[in-house]
N, C-alpha and C. Protein backbone atom coordinates (compact mmCIF):
# COMPACT_ATOMS: atom_id res chain seq x y z
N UNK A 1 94.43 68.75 85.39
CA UNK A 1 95.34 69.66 86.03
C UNK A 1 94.69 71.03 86.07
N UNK A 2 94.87 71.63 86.85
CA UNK A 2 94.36 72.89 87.18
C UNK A 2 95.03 74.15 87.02
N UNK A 3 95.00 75.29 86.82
CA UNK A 3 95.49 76.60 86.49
C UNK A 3 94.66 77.77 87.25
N UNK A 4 95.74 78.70 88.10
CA UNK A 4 95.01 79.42 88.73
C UNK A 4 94.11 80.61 87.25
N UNK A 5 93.08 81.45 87.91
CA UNK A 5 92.28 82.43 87.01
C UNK A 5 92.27 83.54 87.09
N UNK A 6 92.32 84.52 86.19
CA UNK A 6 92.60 86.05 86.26
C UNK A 6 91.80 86.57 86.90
N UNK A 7 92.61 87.83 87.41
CA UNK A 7 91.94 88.69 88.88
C UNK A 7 90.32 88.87 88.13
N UNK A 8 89.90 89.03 87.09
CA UNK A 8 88.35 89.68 86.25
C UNK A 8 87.62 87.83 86.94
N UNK A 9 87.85 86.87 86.10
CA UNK A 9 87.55 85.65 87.04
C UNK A 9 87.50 85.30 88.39
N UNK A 10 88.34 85.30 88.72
CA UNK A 10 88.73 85.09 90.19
C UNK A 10 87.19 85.86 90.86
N UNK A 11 86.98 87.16 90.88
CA UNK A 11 86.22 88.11 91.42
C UNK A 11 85.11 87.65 91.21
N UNK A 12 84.81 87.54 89.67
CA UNK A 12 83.57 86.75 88.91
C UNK A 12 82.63 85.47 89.57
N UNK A 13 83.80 84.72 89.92
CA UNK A 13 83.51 83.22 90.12
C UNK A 13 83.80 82.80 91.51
N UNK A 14 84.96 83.83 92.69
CA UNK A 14 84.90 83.22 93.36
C UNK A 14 85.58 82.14 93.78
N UNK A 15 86.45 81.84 92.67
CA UNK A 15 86.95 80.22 92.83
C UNK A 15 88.51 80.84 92.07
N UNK A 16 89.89 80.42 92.80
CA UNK A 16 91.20 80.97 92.69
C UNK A 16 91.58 80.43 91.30
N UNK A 17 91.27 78.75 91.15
CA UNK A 17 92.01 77.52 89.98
C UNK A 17 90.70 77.17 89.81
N UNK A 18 90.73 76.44 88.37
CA UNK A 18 90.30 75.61 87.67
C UNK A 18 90.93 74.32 87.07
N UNK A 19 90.24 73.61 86.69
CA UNK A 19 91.11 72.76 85.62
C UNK A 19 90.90 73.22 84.23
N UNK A 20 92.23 73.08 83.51
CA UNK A 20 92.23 73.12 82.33
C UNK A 20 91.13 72.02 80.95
N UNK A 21 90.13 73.38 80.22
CA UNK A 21 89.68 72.32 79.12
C UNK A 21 90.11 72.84 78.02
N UNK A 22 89.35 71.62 76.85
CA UNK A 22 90.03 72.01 75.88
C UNK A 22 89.70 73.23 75.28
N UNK A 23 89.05 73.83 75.52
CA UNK A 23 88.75 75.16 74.65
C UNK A 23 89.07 77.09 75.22
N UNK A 24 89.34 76.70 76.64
CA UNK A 24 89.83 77.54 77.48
C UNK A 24 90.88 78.41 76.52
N UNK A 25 90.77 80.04 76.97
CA UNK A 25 91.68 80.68 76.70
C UNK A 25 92.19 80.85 78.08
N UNK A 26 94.22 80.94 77.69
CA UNK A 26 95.17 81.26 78.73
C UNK A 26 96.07 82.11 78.24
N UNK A 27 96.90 82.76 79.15
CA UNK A 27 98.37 83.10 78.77
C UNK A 27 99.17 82.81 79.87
N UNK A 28 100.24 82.62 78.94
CA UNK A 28 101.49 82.02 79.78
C UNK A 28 102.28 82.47 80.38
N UNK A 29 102.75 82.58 81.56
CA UNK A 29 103.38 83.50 82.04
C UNK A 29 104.43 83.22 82.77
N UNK A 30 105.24 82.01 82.55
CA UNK A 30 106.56 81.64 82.73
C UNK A 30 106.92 81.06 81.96
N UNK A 31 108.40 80.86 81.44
CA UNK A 31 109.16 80.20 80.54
C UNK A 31 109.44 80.74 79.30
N UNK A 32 109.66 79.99 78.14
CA UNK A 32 109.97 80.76 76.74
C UNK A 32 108.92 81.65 76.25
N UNK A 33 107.72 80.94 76.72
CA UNK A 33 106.79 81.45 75.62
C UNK A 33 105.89 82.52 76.38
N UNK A 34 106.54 83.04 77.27
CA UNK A 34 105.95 83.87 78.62
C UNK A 34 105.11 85.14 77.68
N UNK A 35 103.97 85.81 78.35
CA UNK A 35 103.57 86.83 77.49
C UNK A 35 102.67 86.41 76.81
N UNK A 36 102.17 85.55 75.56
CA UNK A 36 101.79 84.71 74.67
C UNK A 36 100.63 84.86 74.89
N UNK A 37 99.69 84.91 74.41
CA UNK A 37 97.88 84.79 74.75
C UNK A 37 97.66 83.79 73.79
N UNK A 38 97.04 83.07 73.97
CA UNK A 38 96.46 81.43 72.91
C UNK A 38 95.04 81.57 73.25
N UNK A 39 94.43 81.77 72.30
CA UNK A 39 92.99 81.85 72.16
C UNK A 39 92.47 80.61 72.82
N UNK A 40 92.89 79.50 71.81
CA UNK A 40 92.56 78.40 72.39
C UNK A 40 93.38 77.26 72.75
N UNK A 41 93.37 76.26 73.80
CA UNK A 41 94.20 75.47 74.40
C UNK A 41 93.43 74.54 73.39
N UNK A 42 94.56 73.62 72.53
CA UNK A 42 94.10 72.64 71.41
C UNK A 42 94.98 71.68 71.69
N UNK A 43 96.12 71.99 71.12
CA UNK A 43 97.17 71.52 70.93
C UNK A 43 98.74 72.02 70.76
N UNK A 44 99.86 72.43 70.98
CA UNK A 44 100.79 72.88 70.74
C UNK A 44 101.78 72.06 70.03
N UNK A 45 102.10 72.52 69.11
CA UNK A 45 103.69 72.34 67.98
C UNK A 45 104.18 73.34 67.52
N UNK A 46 105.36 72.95 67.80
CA UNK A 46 106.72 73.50 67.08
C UNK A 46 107.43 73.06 65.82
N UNK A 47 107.93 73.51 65.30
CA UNK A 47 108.79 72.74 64.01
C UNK A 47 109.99 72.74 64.47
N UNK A 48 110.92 71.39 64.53
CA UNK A 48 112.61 71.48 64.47
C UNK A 48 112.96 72.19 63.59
N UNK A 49 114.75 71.53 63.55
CA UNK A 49 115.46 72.27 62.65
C UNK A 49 115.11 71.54 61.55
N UNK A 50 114.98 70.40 61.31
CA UNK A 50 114.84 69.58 60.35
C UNK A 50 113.39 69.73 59.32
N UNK A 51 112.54 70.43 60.39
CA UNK A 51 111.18 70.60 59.72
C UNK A 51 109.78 69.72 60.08
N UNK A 52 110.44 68.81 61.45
CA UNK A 52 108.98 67.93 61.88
C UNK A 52 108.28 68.72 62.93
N UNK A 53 107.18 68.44 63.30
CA UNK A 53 106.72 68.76 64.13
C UNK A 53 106.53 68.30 65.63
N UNK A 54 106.76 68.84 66.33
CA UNK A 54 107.38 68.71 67.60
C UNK A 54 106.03 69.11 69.25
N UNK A 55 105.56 68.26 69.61
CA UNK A 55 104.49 68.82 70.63
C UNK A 55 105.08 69.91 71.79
N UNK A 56 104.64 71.34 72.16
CA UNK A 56 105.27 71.69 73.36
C UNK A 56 104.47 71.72 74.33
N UNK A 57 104.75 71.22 75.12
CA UNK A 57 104.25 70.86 76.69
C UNK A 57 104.61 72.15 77.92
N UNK A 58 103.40 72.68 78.17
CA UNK A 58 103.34 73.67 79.04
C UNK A 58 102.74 73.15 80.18
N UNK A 59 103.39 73.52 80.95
CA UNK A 59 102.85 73.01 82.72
C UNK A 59 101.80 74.18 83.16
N UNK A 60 101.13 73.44 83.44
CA UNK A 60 99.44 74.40 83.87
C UNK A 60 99.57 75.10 84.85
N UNK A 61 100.27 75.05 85.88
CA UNK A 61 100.83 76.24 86.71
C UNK A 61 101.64 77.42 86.23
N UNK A 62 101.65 77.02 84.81
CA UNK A 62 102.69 78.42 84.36
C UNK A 62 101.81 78.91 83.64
N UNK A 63 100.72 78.77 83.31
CA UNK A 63 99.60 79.76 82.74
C UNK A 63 98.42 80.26 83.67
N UNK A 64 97.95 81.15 82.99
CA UNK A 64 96.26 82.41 83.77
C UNK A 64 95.03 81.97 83.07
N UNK A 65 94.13 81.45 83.06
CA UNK A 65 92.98 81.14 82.24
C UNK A 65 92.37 82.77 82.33
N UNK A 66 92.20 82.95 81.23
CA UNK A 66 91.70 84.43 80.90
C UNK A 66 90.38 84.15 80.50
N UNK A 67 89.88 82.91 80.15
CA UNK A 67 88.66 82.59 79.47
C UNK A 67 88.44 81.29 79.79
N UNK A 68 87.09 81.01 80.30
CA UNK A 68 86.47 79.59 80.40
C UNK A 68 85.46 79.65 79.74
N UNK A 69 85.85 77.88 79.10
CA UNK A 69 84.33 77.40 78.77
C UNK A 69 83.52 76.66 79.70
N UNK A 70 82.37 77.56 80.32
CA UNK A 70 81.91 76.62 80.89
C UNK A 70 80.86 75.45 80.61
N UNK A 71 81.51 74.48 81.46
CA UNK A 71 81.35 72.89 81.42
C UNK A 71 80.49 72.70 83.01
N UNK A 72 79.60 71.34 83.14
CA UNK A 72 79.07 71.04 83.44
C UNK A 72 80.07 71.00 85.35
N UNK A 73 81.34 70.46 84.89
CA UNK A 73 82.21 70.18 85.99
C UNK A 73 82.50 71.63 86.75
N UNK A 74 82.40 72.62 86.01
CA UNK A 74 82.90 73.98 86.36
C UNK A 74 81.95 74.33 86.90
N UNK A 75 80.68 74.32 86.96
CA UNK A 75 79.87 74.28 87.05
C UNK A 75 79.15 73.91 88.68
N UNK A 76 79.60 73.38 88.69
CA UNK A 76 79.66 72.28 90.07
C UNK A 76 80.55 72.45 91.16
N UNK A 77 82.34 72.82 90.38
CA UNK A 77 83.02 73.52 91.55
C UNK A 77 82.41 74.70 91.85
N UNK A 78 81.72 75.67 91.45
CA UNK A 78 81.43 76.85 91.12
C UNK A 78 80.49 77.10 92.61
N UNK A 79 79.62 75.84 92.49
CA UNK A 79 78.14 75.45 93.19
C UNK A 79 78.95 75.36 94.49
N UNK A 80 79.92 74.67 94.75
CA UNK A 80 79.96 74.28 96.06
C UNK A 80 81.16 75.24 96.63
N UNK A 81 82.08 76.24 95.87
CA UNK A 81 82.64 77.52 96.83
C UNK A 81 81.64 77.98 97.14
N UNK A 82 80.64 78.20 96.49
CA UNK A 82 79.95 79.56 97.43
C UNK A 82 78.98 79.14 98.12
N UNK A 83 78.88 77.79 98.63
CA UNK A 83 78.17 77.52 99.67
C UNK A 83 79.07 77.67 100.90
N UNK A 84 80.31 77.73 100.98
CA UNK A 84 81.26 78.01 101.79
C UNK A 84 81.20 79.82 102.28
């Protein structure tokens, strides 16, 4: 799934979205957790009331990749915008 990239990216690279990896920094910018900067995209949990842990699922259109790692695949979209 893909996530569009901050205006400093965007300019950088040329390219609007990416797909999300695992090590990418984002922030979120719709829903509860709006605002939020996460260093790194790993994994997300919450704790209930009860005290388990709970996965939260963020939809990749509601976050900004502020940071890529680049990967071989990124790499490659990268190659073929700017032959355009």
């Amino acid at each position: 799934m893909s996530s569009p990239l901050s205006k400093e990216l965007r300019q950088k690279y040329n390219v609007q979205s990416m797909p999300i990896r695992k090590d990418d920094e984002v922030q979120v910018v719709r829903g509860h957790y709006k605002g939020q900067q996460i260093d790194k995209v790993v994994q997300v949990y919450r704790e209930k009331a009860n005290g388990t842990a709970v996965h939260v699922g963020i939809h990749p259109s509601k976050v900004v990749i502020t940071r890529l790692k680049l990967h071989k695949d990124c790499k490659k979209i990268m190659k073929t915008c700017k032959t355009f």
